[in-house]
PDB file of N, CA and C in Angstrom:
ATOM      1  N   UNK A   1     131.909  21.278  99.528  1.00  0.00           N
ATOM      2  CA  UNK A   1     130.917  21.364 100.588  1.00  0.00           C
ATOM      3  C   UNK A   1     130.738  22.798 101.058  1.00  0.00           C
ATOM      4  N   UNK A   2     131.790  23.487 100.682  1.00  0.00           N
ATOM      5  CA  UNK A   2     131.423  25.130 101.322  1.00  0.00           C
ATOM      6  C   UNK A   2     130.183  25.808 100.468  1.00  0.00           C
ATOM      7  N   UNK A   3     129.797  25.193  99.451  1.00  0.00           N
ATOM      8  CA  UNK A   3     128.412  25.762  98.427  1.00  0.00           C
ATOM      9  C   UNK A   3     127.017  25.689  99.862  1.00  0.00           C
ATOM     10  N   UNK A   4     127.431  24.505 100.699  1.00  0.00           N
ATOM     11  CA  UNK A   4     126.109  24.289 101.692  1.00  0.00           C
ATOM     12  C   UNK A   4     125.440  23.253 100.864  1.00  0.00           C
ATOM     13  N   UNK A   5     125.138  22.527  99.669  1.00  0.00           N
ATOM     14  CA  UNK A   5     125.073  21.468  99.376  1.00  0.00           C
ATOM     15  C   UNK A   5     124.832  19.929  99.653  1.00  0.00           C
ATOM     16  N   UNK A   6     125.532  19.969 100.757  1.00  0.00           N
ATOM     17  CA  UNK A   6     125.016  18.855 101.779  1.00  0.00           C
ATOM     18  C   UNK A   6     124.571  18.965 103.328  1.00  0.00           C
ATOM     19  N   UNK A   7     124.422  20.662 103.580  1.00  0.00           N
ATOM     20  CA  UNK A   7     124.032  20.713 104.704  1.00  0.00           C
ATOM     21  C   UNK A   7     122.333  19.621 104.851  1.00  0.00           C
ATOM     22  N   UNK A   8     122.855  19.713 106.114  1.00  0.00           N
ATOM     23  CA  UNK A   8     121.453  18.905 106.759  1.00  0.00           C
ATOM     24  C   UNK A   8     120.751  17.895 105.997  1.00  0.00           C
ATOM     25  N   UNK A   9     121.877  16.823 105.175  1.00  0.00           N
ATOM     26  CA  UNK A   9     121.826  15.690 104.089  1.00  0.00           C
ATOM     27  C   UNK A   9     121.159  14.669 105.329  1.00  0.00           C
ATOM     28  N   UNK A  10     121.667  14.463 106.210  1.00  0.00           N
ATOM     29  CA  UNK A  10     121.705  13.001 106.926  1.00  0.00           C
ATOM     30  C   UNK A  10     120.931  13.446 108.292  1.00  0.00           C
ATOM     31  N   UNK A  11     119.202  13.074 108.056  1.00  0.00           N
ATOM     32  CA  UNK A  11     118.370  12.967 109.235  1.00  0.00           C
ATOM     33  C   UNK A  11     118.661  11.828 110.417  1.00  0.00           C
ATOM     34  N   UNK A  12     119.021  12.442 111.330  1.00  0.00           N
ATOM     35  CA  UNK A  12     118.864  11.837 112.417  1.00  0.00           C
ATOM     36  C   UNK A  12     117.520  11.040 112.990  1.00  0.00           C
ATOM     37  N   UNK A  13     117.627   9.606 112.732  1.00  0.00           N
ATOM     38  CA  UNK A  13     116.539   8.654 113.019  1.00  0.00           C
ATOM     39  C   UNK A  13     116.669   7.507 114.330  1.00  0.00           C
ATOM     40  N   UNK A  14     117.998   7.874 114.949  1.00  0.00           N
ATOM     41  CA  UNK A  14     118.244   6.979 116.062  1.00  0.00           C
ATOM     42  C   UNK A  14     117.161   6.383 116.625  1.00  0.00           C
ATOM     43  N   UNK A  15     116.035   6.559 116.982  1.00  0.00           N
ATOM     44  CA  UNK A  15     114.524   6.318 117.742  1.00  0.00           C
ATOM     45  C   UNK A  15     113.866   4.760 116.609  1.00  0.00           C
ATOM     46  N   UNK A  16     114.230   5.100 115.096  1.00  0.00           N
ATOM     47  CA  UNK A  16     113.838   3.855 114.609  1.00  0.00           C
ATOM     48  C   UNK A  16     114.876   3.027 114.165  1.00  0.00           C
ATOM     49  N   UNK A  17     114.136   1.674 113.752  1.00  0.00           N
ATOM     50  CA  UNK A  17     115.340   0.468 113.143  1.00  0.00           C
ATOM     51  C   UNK A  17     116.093   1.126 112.485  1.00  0.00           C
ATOM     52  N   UNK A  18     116.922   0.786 112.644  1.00  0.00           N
ATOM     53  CA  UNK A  18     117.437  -0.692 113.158  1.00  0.00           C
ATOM     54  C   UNK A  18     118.082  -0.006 114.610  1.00  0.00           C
ATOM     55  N   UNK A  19     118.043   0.979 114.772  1.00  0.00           N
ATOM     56  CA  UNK A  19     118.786   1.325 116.427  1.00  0.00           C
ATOM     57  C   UNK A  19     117.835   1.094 117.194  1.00  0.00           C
ATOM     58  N   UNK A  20     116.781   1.823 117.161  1.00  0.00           N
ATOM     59  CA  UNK A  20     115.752   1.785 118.013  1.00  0.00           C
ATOM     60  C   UNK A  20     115.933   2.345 119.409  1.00  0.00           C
ATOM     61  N   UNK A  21     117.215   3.515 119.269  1.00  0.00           N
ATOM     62  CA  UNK A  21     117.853   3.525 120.248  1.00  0.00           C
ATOM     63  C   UNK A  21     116.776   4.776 121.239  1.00  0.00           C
ATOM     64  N   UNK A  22     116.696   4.483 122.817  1.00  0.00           N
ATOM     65  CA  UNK A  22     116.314   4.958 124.063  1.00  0.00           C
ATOM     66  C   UNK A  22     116.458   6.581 123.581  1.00  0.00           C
ATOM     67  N   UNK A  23     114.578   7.123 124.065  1.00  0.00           N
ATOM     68  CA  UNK A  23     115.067   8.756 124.182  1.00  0.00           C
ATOM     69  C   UNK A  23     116.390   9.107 124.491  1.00  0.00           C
ATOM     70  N   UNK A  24     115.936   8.617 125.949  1.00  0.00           N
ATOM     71  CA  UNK A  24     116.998   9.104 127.334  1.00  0.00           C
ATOM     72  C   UNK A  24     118.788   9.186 126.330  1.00  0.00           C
ATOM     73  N   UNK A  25     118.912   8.504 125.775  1.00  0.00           N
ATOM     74  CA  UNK A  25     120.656   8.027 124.737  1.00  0.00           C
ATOM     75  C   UNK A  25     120.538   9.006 123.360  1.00  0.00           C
ATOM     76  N   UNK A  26     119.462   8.719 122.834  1.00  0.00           N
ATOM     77  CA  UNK A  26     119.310   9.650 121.466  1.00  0.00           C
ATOM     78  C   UNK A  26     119.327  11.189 121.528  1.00  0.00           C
ATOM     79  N   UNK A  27     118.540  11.532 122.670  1.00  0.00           N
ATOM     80  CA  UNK A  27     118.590  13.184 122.396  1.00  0.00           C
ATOM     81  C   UNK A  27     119.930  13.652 122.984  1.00  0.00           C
ATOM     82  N   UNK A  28     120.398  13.495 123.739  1.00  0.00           N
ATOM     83  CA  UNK A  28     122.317  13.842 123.587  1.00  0.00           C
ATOM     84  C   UNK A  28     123.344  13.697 122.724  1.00  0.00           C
ATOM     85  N   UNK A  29     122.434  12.160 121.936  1.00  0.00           N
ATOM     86  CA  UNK A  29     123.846  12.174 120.647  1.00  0.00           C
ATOM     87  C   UNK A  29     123.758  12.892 119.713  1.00  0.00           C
ATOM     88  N   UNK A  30     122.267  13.304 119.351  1.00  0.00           N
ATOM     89  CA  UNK A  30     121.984  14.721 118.652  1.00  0.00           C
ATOM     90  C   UNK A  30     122.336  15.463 118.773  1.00  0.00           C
ATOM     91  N   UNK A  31     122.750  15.812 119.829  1.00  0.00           N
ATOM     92  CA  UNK A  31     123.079  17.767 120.732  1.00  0.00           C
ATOM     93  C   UNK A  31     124.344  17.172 120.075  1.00  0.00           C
ATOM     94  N   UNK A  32     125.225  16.402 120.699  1.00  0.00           N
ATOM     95  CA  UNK A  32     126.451  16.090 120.033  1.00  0.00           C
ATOM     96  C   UNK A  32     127.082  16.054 118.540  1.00  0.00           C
ATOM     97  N   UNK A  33     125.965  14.882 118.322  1.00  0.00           N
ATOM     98  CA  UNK A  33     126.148  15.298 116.927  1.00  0.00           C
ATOM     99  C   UNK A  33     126.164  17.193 116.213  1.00  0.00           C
ATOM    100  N   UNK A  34     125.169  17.554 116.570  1.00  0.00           N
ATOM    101  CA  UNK A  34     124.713  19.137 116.064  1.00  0.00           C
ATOM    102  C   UNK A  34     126.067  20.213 116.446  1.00  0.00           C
ATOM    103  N   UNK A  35     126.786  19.494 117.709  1.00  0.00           N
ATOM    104  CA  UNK A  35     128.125  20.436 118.120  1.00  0.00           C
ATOM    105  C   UNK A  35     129.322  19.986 117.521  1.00  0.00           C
ATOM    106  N   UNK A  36     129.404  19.014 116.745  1.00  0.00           N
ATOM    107  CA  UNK A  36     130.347  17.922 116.163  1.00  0.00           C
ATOM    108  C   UNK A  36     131.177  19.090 114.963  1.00  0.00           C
ATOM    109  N   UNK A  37     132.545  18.288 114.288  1.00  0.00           N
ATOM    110  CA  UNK A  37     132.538  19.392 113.592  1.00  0.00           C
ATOM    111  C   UNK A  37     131.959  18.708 111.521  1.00  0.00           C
ATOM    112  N   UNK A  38     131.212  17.847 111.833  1.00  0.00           N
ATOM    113  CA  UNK A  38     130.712  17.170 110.959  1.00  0.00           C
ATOM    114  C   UNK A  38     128.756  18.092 111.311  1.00  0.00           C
ATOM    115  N   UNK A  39     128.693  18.670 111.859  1.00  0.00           N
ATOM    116  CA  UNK A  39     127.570  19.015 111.676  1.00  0.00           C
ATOM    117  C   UNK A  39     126.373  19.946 110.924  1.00  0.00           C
ATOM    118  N   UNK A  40     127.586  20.180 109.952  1.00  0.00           N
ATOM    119  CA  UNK A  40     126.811  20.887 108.802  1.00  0.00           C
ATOM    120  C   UNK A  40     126.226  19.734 108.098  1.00  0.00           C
ATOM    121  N   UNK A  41     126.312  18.782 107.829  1.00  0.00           N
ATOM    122  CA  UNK A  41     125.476  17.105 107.372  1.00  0.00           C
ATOM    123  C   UNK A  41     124.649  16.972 108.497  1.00  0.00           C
ATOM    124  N   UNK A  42     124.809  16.951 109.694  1.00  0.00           N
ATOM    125  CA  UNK A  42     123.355  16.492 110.594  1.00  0.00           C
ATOM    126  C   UNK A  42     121.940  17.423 110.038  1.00  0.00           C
ATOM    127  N   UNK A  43     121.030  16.343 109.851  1.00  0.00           N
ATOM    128  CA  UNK A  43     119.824  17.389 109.829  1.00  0.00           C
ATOM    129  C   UNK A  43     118.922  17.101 111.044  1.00  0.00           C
ATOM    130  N   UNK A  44     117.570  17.355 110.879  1.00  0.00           N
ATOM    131  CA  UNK A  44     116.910  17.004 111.818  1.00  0.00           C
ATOM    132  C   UNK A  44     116.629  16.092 112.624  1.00  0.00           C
ATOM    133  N   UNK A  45     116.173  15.725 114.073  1.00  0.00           N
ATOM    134  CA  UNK A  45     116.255  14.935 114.643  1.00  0.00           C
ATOM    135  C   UNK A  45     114.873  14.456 114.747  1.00  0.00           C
ATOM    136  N   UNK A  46     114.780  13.151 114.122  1.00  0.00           N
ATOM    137  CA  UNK A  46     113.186  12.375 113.687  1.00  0.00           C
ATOM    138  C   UNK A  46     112.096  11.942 114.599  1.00  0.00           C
ATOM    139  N   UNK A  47     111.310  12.464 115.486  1.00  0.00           N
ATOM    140  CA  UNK A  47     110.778  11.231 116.645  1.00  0.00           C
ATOM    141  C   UNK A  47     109.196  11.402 115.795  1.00  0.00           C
ATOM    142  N   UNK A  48     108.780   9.763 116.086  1.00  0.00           N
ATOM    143  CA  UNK A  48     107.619   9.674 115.572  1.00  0.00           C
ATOM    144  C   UNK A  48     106.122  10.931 116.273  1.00  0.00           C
ATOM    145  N   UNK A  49     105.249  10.886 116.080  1.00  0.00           N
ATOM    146  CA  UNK A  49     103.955  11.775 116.615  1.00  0.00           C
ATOM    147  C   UNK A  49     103.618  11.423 118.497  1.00  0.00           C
ATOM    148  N   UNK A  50     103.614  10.257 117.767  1.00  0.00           N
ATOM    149  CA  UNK A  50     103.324   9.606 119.364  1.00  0.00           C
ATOM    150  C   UNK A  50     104.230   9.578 120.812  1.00  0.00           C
ATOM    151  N   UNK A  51     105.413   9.680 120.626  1.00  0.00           N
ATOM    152  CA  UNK A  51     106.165   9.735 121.103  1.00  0.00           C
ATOM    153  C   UNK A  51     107.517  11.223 121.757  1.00  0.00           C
ATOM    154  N   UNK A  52     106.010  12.244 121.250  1.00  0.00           N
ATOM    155  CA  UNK A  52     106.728  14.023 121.266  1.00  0.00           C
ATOM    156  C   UNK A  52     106.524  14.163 122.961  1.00  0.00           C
ATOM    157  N   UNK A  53     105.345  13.335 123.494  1.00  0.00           N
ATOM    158  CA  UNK A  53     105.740  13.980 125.054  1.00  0.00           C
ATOM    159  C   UNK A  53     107.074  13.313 125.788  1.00  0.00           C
ATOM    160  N   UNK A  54     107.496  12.341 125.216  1.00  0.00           N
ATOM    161  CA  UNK A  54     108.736  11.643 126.090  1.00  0.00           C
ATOM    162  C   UNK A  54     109.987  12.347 125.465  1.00  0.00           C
ATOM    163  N   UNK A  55     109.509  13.435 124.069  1.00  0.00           N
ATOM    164  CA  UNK A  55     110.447  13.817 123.704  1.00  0.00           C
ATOM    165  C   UNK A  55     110.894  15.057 124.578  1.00  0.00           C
ATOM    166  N   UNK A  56     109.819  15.851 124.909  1.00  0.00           N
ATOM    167  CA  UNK A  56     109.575  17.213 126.213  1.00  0.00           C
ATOM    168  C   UNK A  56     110.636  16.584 127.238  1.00  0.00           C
ATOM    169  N   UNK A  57     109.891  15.154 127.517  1.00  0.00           N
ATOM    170  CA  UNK A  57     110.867  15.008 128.882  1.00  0.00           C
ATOM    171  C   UNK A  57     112.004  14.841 128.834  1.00  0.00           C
ATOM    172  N   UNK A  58     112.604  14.540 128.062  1.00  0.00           N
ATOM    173  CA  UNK A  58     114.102  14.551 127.910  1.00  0.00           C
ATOM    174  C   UNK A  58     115.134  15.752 127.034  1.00  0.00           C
ATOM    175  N   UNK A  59     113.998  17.104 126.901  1.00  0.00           N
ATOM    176  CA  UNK A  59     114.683  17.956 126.443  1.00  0.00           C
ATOM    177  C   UNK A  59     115.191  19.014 127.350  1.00  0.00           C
ATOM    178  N   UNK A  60     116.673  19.699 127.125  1.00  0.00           N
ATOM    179  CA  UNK A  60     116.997  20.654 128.181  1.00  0.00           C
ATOM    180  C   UNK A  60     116.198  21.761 128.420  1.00  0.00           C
ATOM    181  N   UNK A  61     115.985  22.106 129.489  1.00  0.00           N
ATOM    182  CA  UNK A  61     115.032  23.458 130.135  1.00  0.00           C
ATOM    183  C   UNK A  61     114.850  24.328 129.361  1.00  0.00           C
ATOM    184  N   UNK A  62     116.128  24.891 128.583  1.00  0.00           N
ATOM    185  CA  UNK A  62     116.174  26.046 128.005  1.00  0.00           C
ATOM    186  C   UNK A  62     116.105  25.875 126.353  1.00  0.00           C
ATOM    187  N   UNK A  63     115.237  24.501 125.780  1.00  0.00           N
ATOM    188  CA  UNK A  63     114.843  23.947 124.628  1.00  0.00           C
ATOM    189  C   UNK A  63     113.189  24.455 124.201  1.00  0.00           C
ATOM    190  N   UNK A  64     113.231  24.888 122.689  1.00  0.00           N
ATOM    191  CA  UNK A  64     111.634  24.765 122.574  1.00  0.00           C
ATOM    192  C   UNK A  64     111.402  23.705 122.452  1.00  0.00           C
ATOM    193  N   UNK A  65     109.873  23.763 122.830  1.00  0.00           N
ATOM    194  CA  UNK A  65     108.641  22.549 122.918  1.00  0.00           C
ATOM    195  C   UNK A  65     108.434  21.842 121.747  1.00  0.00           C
ATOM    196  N   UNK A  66     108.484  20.684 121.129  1.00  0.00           N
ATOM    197  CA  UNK A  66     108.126  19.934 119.856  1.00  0.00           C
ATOM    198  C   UNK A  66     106.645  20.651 119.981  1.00  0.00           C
ATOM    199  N   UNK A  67     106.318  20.954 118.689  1.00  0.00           N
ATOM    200  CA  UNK A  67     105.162  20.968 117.944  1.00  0.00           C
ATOM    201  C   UNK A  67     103.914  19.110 118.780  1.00  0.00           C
ATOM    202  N   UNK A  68     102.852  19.985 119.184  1.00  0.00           N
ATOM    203  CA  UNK A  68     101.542  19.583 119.523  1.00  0.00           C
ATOM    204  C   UNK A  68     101.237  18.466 118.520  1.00  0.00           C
ATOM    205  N   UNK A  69     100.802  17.422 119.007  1.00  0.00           N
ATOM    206  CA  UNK A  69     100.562  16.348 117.639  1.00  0.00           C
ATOM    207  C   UNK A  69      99.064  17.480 116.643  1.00  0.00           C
ATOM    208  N   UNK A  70      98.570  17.904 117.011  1.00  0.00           N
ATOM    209  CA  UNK A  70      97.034  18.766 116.103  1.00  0.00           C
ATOM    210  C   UNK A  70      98.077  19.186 115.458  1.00  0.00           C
ATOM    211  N   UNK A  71      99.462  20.439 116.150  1.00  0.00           N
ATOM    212  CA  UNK A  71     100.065  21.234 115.411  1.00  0.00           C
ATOM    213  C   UNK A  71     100.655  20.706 114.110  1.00  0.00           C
ATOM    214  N   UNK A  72     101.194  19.294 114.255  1.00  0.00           N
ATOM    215  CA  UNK A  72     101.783  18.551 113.043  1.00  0.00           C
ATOM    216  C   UNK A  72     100.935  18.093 112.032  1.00  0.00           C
ATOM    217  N   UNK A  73      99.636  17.601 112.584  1.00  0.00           N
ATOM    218  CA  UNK A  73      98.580  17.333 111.613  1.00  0.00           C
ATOM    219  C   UNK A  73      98.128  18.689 110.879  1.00  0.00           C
ATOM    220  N   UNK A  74      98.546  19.958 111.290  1.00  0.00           N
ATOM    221  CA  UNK A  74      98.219  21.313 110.692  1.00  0.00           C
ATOM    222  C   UNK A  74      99.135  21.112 109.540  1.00  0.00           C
ATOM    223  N   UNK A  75     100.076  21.474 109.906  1.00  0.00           N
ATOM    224  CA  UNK A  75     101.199  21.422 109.263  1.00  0.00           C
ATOM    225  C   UNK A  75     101.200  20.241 107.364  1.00  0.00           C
ATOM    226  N   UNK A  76     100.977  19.089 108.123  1.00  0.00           N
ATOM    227  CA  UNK A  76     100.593  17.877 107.205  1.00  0.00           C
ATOM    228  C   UNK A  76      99.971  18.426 105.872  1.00  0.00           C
ATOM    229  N   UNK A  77      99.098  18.661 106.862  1.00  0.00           N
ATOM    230  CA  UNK A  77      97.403  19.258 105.791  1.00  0.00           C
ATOM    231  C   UNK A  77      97.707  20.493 104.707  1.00  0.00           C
ATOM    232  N   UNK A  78      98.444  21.110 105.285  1.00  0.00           N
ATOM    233  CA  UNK A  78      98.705  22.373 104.507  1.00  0.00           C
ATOM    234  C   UNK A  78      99.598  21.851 103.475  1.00  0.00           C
ATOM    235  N   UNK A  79     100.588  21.448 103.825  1.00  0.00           N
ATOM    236  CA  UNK A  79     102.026  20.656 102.626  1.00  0.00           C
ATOM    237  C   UNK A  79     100.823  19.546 101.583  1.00  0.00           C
ATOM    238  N   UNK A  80      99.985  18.896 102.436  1.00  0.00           N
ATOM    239  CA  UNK A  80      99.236  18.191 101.363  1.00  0.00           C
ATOM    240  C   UNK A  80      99.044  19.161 100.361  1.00  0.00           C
ATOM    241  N   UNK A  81      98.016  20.252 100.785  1.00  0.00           N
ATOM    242  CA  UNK A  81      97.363  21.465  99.528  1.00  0.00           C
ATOM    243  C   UNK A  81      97.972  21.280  99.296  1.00  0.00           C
ATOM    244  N   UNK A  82      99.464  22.470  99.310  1.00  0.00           N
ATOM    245  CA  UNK A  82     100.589  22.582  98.467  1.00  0.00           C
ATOM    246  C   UNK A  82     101.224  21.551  98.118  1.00  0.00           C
ATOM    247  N   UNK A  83     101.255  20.786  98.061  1.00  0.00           N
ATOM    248  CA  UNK A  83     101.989  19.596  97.090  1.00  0.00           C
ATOM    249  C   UNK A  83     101.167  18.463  96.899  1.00  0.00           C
ATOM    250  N   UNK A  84     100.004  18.209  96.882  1.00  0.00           N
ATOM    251  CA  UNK A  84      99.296  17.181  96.639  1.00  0.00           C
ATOM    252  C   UNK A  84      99.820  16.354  97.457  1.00  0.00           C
ATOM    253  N   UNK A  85      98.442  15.416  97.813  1.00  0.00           N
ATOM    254  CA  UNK A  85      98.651  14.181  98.689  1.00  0.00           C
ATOM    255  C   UNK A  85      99.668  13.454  98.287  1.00  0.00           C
ATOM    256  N   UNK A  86      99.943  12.696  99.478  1.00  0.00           N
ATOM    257  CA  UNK A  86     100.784  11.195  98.778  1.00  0.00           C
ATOM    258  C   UNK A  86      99.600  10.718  97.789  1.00  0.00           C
ATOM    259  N   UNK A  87     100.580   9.759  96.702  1.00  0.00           N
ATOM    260  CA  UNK A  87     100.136   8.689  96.397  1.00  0.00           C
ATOM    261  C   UNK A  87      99.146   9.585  94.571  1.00  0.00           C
ATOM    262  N   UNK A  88      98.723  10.919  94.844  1.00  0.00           N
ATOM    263  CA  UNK A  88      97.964  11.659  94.352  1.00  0.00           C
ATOM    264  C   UNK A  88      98.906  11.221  92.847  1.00  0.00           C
ATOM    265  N   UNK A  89      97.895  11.505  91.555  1.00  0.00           N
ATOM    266  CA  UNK A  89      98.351  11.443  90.213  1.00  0.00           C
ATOM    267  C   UNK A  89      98.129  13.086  89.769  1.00  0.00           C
TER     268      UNK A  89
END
């Protein structure tokens, strides 16, 4: 594991099934998780589009802002070019 190899293997999805678990509970076990000493495997922490302003509210003061839902649909669009759509042959 010291190659970095499995860093940031295991996305954090607490928000969907089967947990479905509460902002307010999920964004601390993240911070936790991320301070853990297993946290070279944590990767990112998943919240759907719809759900980025409840993500603001439960982030600490001194946290950046999730990306703007337009900003993610930017984002989308561009990775489409570069890698072709889903589903694309």
């Amino acid at each position: 594991m010291s190659d970095g190899s499995l860093a940031g293997m295991l996305d954090d999805a607490a928000l969907f099934p089967p947990e479905n678990a509460p902002m307010v509970t999920a964004v601390p076990a993240h911070r936790k998780h991320r301070a853990s000493w297993y946290a070279l495997l944590v990767g990112p922490f998943l919240v759907p589009a719809a759900r980025l302003d409840e993500l603001t509210a439960h982030l600490p003061a001194d946290s950046d802002p999730p990306p703007k839902p337009e900003e993610l649909e930017r984002r989308i669009a561009l990775l489409e070019q570069l890698l072709g759509s889903p589903g694309a042959t």
